[in-house]
Protein backbone atom coordinates (compact mmCIF):
# COMPACT_ATOMS: atom_id res chain seq x y z
CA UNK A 1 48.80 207.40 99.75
CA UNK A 2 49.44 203.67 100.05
CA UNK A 3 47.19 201.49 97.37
CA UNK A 4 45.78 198.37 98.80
CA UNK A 5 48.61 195.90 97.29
CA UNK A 6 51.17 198.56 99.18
CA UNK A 7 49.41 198.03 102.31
CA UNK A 8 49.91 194.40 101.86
CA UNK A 9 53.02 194.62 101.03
CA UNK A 10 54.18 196.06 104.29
CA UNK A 11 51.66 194.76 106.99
CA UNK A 12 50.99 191.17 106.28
CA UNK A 13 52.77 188.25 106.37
CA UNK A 14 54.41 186.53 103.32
CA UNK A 15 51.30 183.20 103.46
CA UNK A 16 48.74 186.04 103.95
CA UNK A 17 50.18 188.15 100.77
CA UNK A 18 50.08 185.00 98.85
CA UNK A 19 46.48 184.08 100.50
CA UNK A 20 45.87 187.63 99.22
CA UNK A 21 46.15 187.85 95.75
CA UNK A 22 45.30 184.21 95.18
CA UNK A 23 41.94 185.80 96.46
CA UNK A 24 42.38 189.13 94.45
CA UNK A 25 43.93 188.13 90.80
CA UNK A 26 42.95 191.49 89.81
CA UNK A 27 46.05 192.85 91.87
CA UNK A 28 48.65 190.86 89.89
CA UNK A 29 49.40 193.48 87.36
CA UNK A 30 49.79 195.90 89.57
CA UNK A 31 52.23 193.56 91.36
CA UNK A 32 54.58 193.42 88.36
CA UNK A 33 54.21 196.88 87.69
CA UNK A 34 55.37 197.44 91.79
CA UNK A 35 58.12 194.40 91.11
CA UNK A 36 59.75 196.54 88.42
CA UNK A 37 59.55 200.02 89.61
CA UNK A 38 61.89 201.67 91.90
CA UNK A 39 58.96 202.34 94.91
CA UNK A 40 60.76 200.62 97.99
CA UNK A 41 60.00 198.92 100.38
CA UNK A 42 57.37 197.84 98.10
CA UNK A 43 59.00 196.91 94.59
CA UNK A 44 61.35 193.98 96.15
CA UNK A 45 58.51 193.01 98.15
CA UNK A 46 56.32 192.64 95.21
CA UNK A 47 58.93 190.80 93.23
CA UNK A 48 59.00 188.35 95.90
CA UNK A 49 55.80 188.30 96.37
CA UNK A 50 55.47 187.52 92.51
CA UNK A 51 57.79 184.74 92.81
CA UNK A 52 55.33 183.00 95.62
CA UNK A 53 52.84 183.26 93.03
CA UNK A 54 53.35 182.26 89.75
CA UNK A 55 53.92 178.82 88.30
CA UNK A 56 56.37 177.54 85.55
CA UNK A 57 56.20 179.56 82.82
CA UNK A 58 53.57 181.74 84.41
CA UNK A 59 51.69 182.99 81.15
CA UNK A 60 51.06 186.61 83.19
CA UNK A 61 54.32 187.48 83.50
CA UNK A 62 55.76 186.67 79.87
CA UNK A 63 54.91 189.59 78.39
CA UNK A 64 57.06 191.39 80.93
CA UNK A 65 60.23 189.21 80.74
CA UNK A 66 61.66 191.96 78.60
CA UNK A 67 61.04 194.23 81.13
CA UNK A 68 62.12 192.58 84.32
CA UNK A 69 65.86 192.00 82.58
CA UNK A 70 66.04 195.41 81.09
CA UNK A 71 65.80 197.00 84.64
CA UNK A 72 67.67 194.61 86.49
CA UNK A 73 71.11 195.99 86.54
CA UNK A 74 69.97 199.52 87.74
CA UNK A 75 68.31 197.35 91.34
CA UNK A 76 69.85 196.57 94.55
CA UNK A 77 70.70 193.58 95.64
CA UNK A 78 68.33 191.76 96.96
CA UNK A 79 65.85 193.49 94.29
CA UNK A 80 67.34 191.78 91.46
CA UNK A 81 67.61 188.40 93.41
CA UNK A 82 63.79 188.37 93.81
CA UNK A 83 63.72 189.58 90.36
CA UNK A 84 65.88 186.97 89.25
CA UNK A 85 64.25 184.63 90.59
CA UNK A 86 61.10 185.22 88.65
CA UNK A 87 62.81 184.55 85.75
CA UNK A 88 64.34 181.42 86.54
CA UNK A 89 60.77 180.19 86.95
CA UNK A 90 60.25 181.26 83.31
CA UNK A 91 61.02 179.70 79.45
CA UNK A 92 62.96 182.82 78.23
CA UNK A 93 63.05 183.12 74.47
CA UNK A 94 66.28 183.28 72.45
CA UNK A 95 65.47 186.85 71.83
CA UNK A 96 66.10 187.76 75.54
CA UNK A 97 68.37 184.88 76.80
CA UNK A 98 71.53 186.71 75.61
CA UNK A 99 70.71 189.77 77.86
CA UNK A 100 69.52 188.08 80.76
CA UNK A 101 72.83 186.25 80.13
CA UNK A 102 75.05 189.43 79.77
CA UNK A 103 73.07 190.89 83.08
CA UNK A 104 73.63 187.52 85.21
CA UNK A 105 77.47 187.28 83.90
CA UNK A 106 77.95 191.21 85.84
CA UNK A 107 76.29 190.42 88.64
CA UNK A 108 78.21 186.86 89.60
CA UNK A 109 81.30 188.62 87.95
CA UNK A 110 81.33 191.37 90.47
CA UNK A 111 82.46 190.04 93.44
CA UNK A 112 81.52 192.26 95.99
CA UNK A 113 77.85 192.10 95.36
CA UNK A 114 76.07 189.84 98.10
CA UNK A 115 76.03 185.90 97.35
CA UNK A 116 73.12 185.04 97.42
CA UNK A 117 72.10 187.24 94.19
CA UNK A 118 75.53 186.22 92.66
CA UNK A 119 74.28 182.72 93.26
CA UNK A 120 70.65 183.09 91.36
CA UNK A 121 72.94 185.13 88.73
CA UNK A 122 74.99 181.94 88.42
CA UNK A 123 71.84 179.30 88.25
CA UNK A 124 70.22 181.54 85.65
CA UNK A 125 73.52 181.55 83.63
CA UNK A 126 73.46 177.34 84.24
CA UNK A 127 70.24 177.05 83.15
CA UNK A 128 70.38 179.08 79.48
CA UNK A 129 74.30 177.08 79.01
CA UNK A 130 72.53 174.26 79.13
CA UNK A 131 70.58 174.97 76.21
CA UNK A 132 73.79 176.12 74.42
CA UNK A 133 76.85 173.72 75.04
CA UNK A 134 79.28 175.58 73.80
CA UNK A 135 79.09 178.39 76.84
CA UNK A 136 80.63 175.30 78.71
CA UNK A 137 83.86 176.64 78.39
CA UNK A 138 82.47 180.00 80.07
CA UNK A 139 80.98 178.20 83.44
CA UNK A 140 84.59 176.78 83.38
CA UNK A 141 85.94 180.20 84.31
CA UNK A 142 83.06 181.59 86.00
CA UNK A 143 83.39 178.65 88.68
CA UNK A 144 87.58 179.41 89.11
CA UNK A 145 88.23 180.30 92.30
CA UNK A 146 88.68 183.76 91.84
CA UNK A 147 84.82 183.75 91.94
CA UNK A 148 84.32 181.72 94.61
CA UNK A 149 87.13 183.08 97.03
CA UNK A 150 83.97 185.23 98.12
CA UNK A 151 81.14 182.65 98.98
CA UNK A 152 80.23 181.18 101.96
CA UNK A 153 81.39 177.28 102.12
CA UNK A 154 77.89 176.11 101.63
CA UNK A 155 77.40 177.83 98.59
CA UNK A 156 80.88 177.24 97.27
CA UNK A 157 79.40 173.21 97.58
CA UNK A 158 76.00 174.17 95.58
CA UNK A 159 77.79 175.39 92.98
CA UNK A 160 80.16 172.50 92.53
CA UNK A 161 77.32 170.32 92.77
CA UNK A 162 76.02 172.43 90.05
CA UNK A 163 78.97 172.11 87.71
CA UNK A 164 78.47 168.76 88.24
CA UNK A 165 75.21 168.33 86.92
CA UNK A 166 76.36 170.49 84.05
CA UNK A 167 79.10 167.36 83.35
CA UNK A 168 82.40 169.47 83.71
């Protein structure tokens, strides 16, 4: 039987799910809980939903950042988009940055996978570089066209404009 955050999930519209649990707080737990379980349609919806949701550095979700990166690589898609996602919206501590780097350096490395996730893979591996400057030489050869071949034109532009703003 569907809970009541399910039933959200799949009936309402995306303002309406936000209108939702700004009303209902007391659903946000079980929102991450949804977010990193493997209970489609509802666990990308909820890790979307999430994303709507929280703010900067969302205190609520912290305790989870361990969590969301450890199930990450075992998602579809568009699951660990939404989940990435979250976690660009986050401070992630030194203690986790090097797996959530190792998890976003698979994704944009495999090619195949769809570009938009390789994309937030790729913006989450800009954003911890910049805190370390000598992984510079690494967005050097993760922006080589052999990873790029693969992206629409558009993107292929974001992420120059990117690389840019990182100063290569």
């Amino acid at each position: 039987m569907e809970t009541v955050l399910e039933n959200i999930l799949t009936r309402y519209y995306k303002d309406e799910m936000i209108s939702f649990m700004d009303s209902h707080p007391e659903y946000f737990e079980e929102a991450i809980e949804l977010a990193i379980s493997n209970k489609q349609p509802y666990s990308w919806r909820a890790a979307g939903l999430l994303w709507s949701c929280i703010e900067e550095n969302d205190r609520r979700i912290q305790g989870n950042i361990k969590k969301i990166i450890s199930v990450i690589p075992a998602k579809n898609d568009g699951h660990q988009r939404e989940l990435l996602k979250i976690l660009l919206r986050m401070e992630v501590n030194e203690e986790y940055e090097g797996l959530l780097f190792n998890v976003c350096m698979t994704i944009w490395e495999t090619i195949n996978k769809k570009p938009s996730v390789r994309f937030i893979a790729l913006k989450t591996i800009f954003k911890i570089a910049k805190r370390y400057p000598d992984l510079s030489n690494e967005i050097t050869f993760l922006t080589q066209n052999q990873y790029l071949d693969s992206l629409s034109p558009g993107v292929r532009r974001s992420v120059s404009k990117m690389k840019k703003e990182f100063a290569l």
